[in-house]
Protein backbone atom coordinates (compact mmCIF):
# COMPACT_ATOMS: atom_id res chain seq x y z
CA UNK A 1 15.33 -21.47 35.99
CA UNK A 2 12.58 -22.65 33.09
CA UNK A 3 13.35 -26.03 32.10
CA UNK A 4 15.07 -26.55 28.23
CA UNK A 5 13.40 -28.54 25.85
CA UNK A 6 15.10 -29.80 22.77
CA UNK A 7 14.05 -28.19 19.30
CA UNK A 8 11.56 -30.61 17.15
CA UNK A 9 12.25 -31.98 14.08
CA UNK A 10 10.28 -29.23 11.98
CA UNK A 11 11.88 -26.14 14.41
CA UNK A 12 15.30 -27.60 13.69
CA UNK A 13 14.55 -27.41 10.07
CA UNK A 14 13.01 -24.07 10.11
CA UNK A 15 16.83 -22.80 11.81
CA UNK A 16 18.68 -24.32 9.19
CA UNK A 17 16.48 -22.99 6.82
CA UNK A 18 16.63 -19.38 7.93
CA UNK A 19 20.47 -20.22 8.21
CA UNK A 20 20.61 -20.93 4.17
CA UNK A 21 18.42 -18.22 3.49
CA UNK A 22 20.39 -15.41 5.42
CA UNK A 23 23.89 -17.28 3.35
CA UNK A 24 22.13 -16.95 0.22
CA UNK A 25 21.54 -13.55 1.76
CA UNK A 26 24.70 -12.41 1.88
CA UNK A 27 26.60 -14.41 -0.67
CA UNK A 28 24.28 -12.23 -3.13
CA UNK A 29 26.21 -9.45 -2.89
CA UNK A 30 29.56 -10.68 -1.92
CA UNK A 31 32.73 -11.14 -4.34
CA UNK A 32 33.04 -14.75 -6.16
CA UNK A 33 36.07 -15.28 -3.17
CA UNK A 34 33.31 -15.82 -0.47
CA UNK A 35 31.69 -18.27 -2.85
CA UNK A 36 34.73 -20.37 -3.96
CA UNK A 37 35.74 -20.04 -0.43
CA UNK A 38 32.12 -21.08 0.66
CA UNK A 39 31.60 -24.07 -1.92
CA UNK A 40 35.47 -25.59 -0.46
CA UNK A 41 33.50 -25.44 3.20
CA UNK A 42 30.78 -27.88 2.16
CA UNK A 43 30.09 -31.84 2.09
CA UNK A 44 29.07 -33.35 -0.44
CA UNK A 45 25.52 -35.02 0.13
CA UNK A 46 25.09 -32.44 2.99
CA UNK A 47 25.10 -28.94 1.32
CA UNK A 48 23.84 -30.26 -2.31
CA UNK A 49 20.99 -27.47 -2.22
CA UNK A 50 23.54 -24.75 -1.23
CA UNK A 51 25.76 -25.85 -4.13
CA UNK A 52 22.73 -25.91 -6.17
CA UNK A 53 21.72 -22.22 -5.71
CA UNK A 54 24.83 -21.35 -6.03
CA UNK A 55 25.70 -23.05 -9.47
CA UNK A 56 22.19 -21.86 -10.88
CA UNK A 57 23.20 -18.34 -10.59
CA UNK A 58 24.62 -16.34 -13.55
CA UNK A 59 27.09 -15.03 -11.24
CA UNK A 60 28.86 -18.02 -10.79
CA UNK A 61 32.80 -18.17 -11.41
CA UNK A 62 34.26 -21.21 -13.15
CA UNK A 63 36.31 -22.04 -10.49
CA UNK A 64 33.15 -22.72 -8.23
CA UNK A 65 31.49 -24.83 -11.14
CA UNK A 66 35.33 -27.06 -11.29
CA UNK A 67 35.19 -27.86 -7.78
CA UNK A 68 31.44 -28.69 -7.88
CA UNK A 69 32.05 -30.82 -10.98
CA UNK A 70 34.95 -32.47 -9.45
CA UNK A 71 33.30 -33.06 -6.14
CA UNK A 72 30.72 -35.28 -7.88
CA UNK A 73 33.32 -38.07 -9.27
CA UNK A 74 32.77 -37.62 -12.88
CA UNK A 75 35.11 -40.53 -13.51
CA UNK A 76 32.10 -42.65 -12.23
CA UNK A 77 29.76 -40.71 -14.81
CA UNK A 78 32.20 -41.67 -17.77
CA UNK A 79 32.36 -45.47 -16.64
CA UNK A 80 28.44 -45.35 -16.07
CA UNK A 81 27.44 -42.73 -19.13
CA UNK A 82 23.82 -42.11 -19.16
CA UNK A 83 21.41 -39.17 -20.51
CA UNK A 84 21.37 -36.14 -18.87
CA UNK A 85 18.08 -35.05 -17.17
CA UNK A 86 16.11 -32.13 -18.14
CA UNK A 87 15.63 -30.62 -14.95
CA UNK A 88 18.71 -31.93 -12.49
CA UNK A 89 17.79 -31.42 -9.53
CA UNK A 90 20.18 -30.90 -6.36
CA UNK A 91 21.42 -34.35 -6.40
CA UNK A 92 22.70 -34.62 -9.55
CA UNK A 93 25.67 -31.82 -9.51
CA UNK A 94 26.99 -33.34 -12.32
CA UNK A 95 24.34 -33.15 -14.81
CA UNK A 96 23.79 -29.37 -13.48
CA UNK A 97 27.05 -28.18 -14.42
CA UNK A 98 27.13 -29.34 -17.49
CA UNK A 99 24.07 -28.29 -18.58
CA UNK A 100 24.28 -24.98 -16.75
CA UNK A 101 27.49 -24.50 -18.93
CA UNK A 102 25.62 -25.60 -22.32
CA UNK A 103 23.38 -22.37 -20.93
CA UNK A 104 26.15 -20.04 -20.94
CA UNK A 105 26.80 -20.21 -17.29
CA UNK A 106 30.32 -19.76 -15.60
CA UNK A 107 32.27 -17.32 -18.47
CA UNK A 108 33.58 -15.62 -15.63
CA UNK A 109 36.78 -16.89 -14.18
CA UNK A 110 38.57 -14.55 -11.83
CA UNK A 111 39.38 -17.31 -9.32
CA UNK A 112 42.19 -20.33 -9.59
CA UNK A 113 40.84 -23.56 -9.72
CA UNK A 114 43.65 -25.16 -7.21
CA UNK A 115 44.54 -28.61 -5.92
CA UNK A 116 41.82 -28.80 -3.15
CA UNK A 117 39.22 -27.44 -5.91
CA UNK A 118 40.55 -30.58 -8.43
CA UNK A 119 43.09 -33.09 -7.95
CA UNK A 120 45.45 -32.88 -10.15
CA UNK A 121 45.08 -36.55 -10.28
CA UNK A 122 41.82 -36.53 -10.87
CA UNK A 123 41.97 -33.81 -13.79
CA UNK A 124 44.72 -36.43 -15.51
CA UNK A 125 42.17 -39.16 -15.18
CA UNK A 126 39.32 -37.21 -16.79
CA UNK A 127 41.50 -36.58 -19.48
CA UNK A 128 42.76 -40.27 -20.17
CA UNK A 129 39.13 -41.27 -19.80
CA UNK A 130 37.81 -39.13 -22.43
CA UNK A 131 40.43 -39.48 -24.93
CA UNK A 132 39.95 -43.13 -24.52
CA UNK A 133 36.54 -42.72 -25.38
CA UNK A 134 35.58 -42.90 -29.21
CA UNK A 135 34.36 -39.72 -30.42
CA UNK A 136 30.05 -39.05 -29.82
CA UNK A 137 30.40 -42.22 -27.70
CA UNK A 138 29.02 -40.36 -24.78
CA UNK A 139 25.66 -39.25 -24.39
CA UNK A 140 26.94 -35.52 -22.77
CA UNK A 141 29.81 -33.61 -23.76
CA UNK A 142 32.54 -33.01 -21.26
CA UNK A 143 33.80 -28.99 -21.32
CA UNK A 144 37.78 -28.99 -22.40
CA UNK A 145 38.07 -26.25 -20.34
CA UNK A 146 36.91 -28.55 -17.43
CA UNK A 147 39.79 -30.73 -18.56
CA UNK A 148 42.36 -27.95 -18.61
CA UNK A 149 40.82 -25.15 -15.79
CA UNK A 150 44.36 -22.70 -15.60
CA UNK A 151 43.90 -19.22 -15.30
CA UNK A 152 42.29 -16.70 -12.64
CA UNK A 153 43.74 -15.41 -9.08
CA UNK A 154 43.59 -16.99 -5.55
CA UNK A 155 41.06 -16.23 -3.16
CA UNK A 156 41.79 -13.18 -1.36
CA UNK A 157 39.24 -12.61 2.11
CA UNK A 158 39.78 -9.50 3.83
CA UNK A 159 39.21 -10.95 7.48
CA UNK A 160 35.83 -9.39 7.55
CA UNK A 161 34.31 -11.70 4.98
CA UNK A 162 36.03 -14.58 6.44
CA UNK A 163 33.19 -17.19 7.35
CA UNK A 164 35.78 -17.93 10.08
CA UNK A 165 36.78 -14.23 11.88
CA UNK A 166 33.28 -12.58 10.36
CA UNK A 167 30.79 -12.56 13.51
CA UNK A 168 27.56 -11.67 10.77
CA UNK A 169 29.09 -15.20 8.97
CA UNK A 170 30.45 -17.41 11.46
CA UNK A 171 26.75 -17.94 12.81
CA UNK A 172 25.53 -19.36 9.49
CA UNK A 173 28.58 -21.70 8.64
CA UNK A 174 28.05 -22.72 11.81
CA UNK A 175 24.16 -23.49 11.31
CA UNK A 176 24.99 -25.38 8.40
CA UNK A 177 27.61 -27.37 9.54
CA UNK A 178 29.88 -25.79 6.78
CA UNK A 179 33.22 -26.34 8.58
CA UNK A 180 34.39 -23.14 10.70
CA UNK A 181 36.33 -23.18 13.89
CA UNK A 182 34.21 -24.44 16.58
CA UNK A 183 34.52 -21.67 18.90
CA UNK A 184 32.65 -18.22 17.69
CA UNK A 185 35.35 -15.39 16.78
CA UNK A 186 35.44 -12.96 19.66
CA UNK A 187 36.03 -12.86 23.34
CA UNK A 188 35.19 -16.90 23.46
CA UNK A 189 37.76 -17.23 20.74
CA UNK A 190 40.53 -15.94 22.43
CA UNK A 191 39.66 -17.41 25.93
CA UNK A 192 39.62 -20.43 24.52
CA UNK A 193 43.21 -19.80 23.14
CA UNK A 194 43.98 -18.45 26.33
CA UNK A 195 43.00 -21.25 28.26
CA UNK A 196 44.61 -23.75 25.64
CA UNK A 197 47.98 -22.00 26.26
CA UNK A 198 47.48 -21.75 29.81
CA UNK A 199 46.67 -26.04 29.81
CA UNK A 200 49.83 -26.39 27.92
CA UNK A 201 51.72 -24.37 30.23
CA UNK A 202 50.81 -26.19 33.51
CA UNK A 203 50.93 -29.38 31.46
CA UNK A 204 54.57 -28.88 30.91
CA UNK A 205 55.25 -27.18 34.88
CA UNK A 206 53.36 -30.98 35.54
CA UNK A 207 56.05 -32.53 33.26
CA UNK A 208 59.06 -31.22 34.91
């Protein structure tokens, strides 16, 4: 058999980056679900160039832009206040979204903005934070529908745009390290399962 080699650095890269590029892909011309369903698969710090692509596109429902904007701990922005940049770039989130939204971006909301999107904790913090703050005190302007996000339906992915049954999808989550099941959908799937209940079983016979 020819001996394995681990991938270098720079073929690694080139993977992931044909892996975000094939996403992109097919996030294009999928429904706004995939995307809010995508953007609640990511890490912070990890995926900030997915999220970036994603929130720079005119396409982009509210709901994603919430959970972005929440994601970044804006509480921390409001105790810290400083200028927005001109050109954010993927690790600033924060200052995207907000001037994205000055731009016109995410007037579509079809999706609900729900607890794992923003806390409702941390939605009643924002709002006791800027109503303690005096009036053009801060140097960017917090959206009150970012204080208040209600409207717009659940998520709703037909198993065959589900990053985690989809076999075109799973692949790329997987790439990623957006967070699918760890076993690819399919025959290893469900010999996996198999074997799990099968463990369990003779665990038990062991038992008694």
């Amino acid at each position: 058999m020819p001996k394995t080699t681990p991938l270098s650095i720079a073929q690694a890269g080139d993977r992931l980056a044909d892996a975000q590029t094939a996403l992109q892909r097919a996030l294009k011309t999928a429904p706004q679900d995939l995307w809010l369903d995508t953007i609640r698969r990511t890490t912070p710090g990890r995926h900030d160039e997915l999220i970036f692509w994603m929130l720079n596109r005119t396409e982009c429902d509210f709901a994603v832009a919430v959970h972005a904007f929440y994601q970044t701990n804006p509480a921390h922005h409001l105790d810290n206040p400083v200028p927005l940049p001109m050109h954010p770039t993927a690790s600033d989130i924060f200052s995207l979204v907000l001037l994205n939204w000055d731009k016109g971006y995410f007037r579509t909301h079809t999706l609900s903005v729900e607890s794992q999107d923003a806390e409702p904790r941390s939605i009643a913090c924002m709002n006791q934070k800027v109503m303690a703050r005096p009036r053009g005190s801060l140097p960017f302007t917090i959206p009150a529908k970012f204080l208040k996000p209600q409207g717009g339906t659940p998520v709703d992915l037909p198993p065959h745009l589900s990053p985690d049954n989809a076999a075109h999808l799973w692949p790329l989550y997987a790439a990623l390290g957006l967070r699918v099941p760890a076993v690819p959908p399919g025959l290893s799937r469900r010999m996996a399962r198999a074997k799990g209940v099968f463990d369990k079983i003779g665990f038990g016979s062991q038992r008694s």
